[in-house]
C-alpha atoms as a PDB file:
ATOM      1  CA  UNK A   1      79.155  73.594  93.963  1.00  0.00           C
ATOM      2  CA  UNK A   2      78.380  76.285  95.978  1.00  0.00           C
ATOM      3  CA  UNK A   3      77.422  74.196  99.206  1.00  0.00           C
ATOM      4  CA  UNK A   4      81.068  72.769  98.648  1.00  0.00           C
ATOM      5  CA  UNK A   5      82.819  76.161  98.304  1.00  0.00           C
ATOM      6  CA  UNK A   6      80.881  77.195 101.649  1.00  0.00           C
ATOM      7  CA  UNK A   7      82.544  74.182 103.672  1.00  0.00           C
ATOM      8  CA  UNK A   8      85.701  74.828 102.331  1.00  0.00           C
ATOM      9  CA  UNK A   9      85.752  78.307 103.464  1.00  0.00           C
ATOM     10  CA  UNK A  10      84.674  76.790 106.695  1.00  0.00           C
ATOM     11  CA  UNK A  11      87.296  74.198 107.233  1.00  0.00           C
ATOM     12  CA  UNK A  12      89.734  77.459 106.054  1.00  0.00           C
ATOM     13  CA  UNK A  13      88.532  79.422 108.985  1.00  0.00           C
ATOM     14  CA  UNK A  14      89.232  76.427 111.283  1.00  0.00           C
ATOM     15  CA  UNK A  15      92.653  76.107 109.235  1.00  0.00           C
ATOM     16  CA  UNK A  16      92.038  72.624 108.505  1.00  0.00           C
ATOM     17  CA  UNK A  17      93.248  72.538 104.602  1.00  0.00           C
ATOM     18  CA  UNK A  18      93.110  69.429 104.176  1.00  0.00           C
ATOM     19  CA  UNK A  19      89.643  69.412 104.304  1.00  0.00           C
ATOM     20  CA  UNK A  20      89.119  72.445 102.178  1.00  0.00           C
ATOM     21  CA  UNK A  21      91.367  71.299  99.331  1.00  0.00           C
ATOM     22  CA  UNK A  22      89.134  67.767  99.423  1.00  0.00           C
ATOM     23  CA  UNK A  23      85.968  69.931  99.339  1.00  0.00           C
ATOM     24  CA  UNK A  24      87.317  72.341  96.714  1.00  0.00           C
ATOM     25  CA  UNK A  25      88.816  70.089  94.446  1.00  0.00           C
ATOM     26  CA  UNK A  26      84.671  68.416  94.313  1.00  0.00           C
ATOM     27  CA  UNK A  27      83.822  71.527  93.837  1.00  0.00           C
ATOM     28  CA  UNK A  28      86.329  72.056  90.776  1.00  0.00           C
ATOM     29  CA  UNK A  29      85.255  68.730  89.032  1.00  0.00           C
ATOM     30  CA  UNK A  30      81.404  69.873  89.377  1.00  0.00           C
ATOM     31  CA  UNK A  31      82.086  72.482  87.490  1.00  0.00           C
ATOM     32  CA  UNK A  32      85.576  73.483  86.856  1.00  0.00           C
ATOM     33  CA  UNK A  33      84.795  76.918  85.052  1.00  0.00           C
ATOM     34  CA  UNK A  34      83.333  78.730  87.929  1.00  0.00           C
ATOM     35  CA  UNK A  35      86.098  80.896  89.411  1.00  0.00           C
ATOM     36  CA  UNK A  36      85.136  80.805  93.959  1.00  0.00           C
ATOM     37  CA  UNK A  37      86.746  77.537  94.024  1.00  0.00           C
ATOM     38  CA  UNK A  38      90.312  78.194  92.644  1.00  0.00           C
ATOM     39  CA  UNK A  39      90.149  81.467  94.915  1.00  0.00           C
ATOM     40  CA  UNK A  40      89.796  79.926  97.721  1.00  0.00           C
ATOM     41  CA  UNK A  41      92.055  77.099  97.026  1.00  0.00           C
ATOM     42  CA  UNK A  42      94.551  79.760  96.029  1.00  0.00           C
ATOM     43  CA  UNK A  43      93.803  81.837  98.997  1.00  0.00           C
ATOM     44  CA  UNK A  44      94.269  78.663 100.986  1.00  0.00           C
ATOM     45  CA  UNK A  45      97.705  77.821  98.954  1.00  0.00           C
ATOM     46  CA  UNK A  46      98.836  81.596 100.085  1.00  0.00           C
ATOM     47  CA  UNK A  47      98.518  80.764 103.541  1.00  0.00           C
ATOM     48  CA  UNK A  48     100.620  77.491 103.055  1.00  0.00           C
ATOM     49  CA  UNK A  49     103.518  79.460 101.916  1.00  0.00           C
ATOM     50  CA  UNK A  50     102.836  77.457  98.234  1.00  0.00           C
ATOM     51  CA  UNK A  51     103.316  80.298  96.063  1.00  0.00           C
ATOM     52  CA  UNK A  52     103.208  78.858  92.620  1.00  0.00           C
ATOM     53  CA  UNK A  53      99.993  76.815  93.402  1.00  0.00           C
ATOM     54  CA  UNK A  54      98.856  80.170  94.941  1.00  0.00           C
ATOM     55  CA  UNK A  55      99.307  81.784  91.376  1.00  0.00           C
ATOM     56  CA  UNK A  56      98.154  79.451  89.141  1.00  0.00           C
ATOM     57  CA  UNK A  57      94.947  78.895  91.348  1.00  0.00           C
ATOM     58  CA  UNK A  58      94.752  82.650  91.540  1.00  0.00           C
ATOM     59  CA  UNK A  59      94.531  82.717  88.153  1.00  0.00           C
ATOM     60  CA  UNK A  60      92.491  80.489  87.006  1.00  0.00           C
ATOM     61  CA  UNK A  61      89.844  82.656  89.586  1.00  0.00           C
ATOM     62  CA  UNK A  62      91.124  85.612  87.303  1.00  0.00           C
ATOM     63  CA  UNK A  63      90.281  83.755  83.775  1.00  0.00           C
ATOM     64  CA  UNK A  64      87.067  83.041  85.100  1.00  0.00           C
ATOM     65  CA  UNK A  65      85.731  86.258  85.866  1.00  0.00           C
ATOM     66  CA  UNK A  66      85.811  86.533  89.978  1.00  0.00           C
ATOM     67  CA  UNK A  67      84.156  89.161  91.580  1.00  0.00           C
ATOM     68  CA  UNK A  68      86.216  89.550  94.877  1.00  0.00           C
ATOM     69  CA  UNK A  69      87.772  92.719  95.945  1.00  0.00           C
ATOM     70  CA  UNK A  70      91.380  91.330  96.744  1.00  0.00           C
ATOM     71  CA  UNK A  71      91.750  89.267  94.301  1.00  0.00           C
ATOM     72  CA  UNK A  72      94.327  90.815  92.127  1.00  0.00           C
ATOM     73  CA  UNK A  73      96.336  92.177  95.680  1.00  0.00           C
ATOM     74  CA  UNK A  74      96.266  88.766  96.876  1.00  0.00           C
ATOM     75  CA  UNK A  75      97.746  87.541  93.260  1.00  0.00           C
ATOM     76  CA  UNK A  76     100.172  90.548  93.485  1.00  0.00           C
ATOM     77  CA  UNK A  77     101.220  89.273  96.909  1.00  0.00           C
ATOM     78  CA  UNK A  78     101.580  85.849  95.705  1.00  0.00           C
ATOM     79  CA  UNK A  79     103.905  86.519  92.724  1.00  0.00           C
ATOM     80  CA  UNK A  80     105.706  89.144  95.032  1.00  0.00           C
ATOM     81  CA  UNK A  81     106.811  86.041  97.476  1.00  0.00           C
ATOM     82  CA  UNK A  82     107.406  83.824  95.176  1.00  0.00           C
ATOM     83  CA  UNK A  83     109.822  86.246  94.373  1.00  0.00           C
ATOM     84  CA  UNK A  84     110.624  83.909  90.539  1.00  0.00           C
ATOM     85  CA  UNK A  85     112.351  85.251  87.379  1.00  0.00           C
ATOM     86  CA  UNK A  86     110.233  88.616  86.615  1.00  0.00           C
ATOM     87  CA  UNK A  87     107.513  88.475  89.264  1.00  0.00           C
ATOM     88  CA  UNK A  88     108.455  91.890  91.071  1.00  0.00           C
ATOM     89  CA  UNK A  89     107.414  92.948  87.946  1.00  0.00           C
ATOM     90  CA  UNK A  90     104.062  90.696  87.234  1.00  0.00           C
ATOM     91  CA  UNK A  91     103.504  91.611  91.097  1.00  0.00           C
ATOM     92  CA  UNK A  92     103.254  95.835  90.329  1.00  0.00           C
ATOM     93  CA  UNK A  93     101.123  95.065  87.511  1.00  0.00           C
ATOM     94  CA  UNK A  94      98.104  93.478  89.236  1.00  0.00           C
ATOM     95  CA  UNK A  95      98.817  96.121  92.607  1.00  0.00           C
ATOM     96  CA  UNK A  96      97.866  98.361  89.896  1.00  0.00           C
ATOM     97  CA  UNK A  97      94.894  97.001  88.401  1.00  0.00           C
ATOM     98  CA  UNK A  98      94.065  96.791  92.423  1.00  0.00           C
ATOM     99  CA  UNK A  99      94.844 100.337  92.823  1.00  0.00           C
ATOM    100  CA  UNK A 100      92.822 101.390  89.807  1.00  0.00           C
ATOM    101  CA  UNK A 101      89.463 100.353  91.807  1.00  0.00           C
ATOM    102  CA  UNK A 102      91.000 101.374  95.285  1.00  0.00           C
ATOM    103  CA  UNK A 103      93.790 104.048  95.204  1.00  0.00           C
ATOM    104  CA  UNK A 104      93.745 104.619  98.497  1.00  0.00           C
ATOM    105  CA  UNK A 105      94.489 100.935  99.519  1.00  0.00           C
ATOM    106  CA  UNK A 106      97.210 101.185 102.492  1.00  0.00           C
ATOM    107  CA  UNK A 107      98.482  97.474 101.947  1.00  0.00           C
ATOM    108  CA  UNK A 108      98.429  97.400  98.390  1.00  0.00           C
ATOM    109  CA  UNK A 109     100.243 100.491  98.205  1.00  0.00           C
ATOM    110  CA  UNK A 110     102.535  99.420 100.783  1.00  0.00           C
ATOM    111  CA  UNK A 111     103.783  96.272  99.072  1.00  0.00           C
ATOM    112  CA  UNK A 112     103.481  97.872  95.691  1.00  0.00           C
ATOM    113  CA  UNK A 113     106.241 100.142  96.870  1.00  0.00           C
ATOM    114  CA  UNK A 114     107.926  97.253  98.441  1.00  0.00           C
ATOM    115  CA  UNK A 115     108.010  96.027  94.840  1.00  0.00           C
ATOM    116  CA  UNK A 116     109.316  99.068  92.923  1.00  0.00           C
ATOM    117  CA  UNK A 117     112.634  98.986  95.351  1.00  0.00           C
ATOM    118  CA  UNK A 118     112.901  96.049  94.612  1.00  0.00           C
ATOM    119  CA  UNK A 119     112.629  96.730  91.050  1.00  0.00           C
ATOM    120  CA  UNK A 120     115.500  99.243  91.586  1.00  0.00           C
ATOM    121  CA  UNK A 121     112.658 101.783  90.522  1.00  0.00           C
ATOM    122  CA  UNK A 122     113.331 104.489  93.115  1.00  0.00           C
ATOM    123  CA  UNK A 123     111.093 107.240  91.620  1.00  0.00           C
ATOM    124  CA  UNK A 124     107.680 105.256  91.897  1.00  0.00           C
ATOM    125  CA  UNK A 125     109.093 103.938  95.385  1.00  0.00           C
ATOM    126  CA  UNK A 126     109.558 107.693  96.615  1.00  0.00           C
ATOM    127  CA  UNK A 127     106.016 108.339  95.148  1.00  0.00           C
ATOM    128  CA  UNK A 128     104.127 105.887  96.301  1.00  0.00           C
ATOM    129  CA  UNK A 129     106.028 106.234  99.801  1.00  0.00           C
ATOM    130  CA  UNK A 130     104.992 110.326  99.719  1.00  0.00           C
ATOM    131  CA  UNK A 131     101.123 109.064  99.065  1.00  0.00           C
ATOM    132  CA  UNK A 132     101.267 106.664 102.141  1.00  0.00           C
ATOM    133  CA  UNK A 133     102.197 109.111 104.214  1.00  0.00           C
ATOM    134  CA  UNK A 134      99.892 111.332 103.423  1.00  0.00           C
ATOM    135  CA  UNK A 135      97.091 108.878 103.701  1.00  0.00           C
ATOM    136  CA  UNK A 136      98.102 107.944 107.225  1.00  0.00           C
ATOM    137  CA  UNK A 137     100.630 109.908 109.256  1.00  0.00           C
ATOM    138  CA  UNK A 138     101.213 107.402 111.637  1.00  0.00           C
ATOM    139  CA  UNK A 139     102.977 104.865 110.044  1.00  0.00           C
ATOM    140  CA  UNK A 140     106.129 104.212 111.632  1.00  0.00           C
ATOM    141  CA  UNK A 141     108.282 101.473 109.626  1.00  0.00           C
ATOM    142  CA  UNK A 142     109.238 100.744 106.448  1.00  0.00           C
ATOM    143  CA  UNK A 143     112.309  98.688 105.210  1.00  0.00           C
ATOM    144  CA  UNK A 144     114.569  99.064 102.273  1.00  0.00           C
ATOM    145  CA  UNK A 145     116.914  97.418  99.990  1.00  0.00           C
ATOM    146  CA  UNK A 146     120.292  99.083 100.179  1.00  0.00           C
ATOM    147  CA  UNK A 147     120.691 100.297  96.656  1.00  0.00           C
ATOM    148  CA  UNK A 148     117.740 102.933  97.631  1.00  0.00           C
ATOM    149  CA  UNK A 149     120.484 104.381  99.809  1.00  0.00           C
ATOM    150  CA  UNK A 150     123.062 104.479  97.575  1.00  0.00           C
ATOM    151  CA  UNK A 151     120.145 106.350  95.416  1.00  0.00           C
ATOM    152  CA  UNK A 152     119.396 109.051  98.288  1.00  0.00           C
ATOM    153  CA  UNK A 153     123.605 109.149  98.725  1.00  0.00           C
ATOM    154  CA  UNK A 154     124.188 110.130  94.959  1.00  0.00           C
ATOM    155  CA  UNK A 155     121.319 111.795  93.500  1.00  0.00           C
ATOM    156  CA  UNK A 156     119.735 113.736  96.561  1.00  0.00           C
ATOM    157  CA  UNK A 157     123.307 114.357  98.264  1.00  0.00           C
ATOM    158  CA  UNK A 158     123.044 113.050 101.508  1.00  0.00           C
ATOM    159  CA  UNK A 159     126.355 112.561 103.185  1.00  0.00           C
ATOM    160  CA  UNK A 160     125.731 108.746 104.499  1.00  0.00           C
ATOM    161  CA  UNK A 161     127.987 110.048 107.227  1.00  0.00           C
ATOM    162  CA  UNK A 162     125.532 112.440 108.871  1.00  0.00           C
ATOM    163  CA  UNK A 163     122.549 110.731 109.922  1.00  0.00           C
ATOM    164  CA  UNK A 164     120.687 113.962 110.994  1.00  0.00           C
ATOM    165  CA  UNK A 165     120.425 114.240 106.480  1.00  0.00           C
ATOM    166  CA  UNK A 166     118.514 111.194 107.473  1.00  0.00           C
ATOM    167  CA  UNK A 167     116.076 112.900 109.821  1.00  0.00           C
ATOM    168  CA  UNK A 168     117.358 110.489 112.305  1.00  0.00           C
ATOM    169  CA  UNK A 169     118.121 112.277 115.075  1.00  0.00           C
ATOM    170  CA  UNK A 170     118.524 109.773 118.282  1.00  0.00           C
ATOM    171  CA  UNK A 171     120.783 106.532 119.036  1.00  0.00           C
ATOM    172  CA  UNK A 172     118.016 103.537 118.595  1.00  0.00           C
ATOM    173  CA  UNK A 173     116.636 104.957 115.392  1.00  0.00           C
ATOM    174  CA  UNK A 174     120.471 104.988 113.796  1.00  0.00           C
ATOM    175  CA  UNK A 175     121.109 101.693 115.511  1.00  0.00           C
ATOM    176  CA  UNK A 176     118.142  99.985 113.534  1.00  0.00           C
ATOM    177  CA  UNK A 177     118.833 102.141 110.502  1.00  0.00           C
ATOM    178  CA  UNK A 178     122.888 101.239 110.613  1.00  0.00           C
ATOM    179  CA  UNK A 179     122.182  97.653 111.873  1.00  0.00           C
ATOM    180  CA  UNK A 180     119.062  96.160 110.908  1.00  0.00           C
ATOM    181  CA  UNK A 181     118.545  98.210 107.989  1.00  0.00           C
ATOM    182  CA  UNK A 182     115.438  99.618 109.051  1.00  0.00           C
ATOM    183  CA  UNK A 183     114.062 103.311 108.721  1.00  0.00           C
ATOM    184  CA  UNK A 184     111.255 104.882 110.467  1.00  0.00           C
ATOM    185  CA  UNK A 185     109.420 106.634 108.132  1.00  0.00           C
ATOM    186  CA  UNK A 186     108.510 108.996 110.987  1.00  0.00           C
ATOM    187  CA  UNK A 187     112.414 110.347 110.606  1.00  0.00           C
ATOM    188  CA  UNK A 188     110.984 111.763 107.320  1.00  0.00           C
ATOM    189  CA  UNK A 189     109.423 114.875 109.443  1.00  0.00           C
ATOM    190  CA  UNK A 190     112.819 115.736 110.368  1.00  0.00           C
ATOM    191  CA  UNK A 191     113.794 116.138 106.964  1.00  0.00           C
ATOM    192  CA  UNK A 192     114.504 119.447 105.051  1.00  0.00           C
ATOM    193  CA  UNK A 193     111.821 120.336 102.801  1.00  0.00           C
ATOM    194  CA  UNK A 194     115.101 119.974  99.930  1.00  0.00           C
ATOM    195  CA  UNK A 195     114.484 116.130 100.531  1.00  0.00           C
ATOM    196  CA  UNK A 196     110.926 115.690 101.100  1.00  0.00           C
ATOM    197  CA  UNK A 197     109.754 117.469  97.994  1.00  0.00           C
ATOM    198  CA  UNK A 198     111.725 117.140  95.177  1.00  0.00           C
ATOM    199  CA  UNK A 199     111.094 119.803  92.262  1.00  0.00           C
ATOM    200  CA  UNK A 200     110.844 118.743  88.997  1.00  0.00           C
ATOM    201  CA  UNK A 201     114.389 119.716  88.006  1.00  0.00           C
ATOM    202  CA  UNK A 202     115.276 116.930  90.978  1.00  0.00           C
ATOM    203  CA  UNK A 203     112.957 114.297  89.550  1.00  0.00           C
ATOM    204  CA  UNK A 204     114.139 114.318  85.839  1.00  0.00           C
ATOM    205  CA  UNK A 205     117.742 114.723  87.172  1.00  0.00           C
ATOM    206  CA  UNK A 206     117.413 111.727  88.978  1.00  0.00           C
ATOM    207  CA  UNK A 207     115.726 109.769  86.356  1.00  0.00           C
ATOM    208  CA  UNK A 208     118.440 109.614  84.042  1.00  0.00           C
ATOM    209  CA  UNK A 209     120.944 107.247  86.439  1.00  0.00           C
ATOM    210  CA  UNK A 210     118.272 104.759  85.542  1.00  0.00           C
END
């Protein structure tokens, strides 16, 4: 089993999958409750854009007890492309479980955020967007759905026709804002402090459009 896992991984690295899924799958029928196997076959599924394989072989991995550190971030990123009926939701639940062991994990926190807009849950967005700034000050991009605008328009009361409100303060940082729908979060050190740091009166406020 374990020789076969090993040249899976191998032919992964050399992005033959065809070779992997051959070695895997003799791995699986040796002994199809050990859980390296369906990780890397799901891992290997992720990287072929086969999202549902990707979950259910992600899984399985899961059900039987894997010890590897990404596995529930690379399950949250597989239900979070898929993108199916509820798995924005499904998605935030294992970045959590993630986040539980690792709190500080940039990407998981990144795409966990991701999934919150998307979620229309702009409170846990603006959260988890305020704790990946502070872990790393140099991040420069993040994108959004439009409704978070309409959010910022309404509850913080940001005239959307003043894009210093924004923080954005030159031409090619409203052009990619206005056209591609693209903010820098860097714009968010021009901001008033009003903005940055809302006060608890702000939060609950907010909370009830939802």
């Amino acid at each position: 089993y374990s020789l076969r896992c090993i040249l899976a991984y191998v032919y992964r690295c050399l992005n033959n999958y065809e070779q992997a899924h051959l070695f895997l799958n003799e791995a699986i029928d040796l002994n199809p409750k050990r859980p390296v196997a369906y990780f890397i076959c799901g891992e290997i599924f992720f990287r072929q854009n086969n999202y549902f394989a990707a979950v259910d072989n992600l899984n399985k991995s899961i059900n039987y007890k894997v010890k590897i550190n990404n596995s529930y971030i690379l399950l949250g990123n597989s239900y979070l492309l898929r993108n199916f009926l509820g798995d924005y939701a499904i998605a935030i639940g294992n970045y959590n479980i993630a986040l539980k062991n690792d709190p500080n994990n940039y990407l998981c926190l990144k795409n966990c955020a991701y999934a919150y807009e998307k979620e229309g849950d702009y409170l846990s967005t603006l959260n988890l967007l305020d704790k990946l700034l502070n872990i790393n000050k140099e991040d420069s991009l993040i994108l959004y759905h439009p409704d978070f605008w309409s959010y910022l328009y309404e509850d913080c009361e940001i005239n959307k026709n003043d894009f210093t409100e924004f923080g954005i303060v030159d031409e090619f940082s409203k052009f990619m804002y206005k056209e591609k729908r693209v903010y820098f979060i860097s714009n968010l050190t021009n901001l008033n402090s009003e903005l940055c740091q809302f006060q608890e009166s702000d939060i609950s406020r907010a909370g009830n459009v939802f």
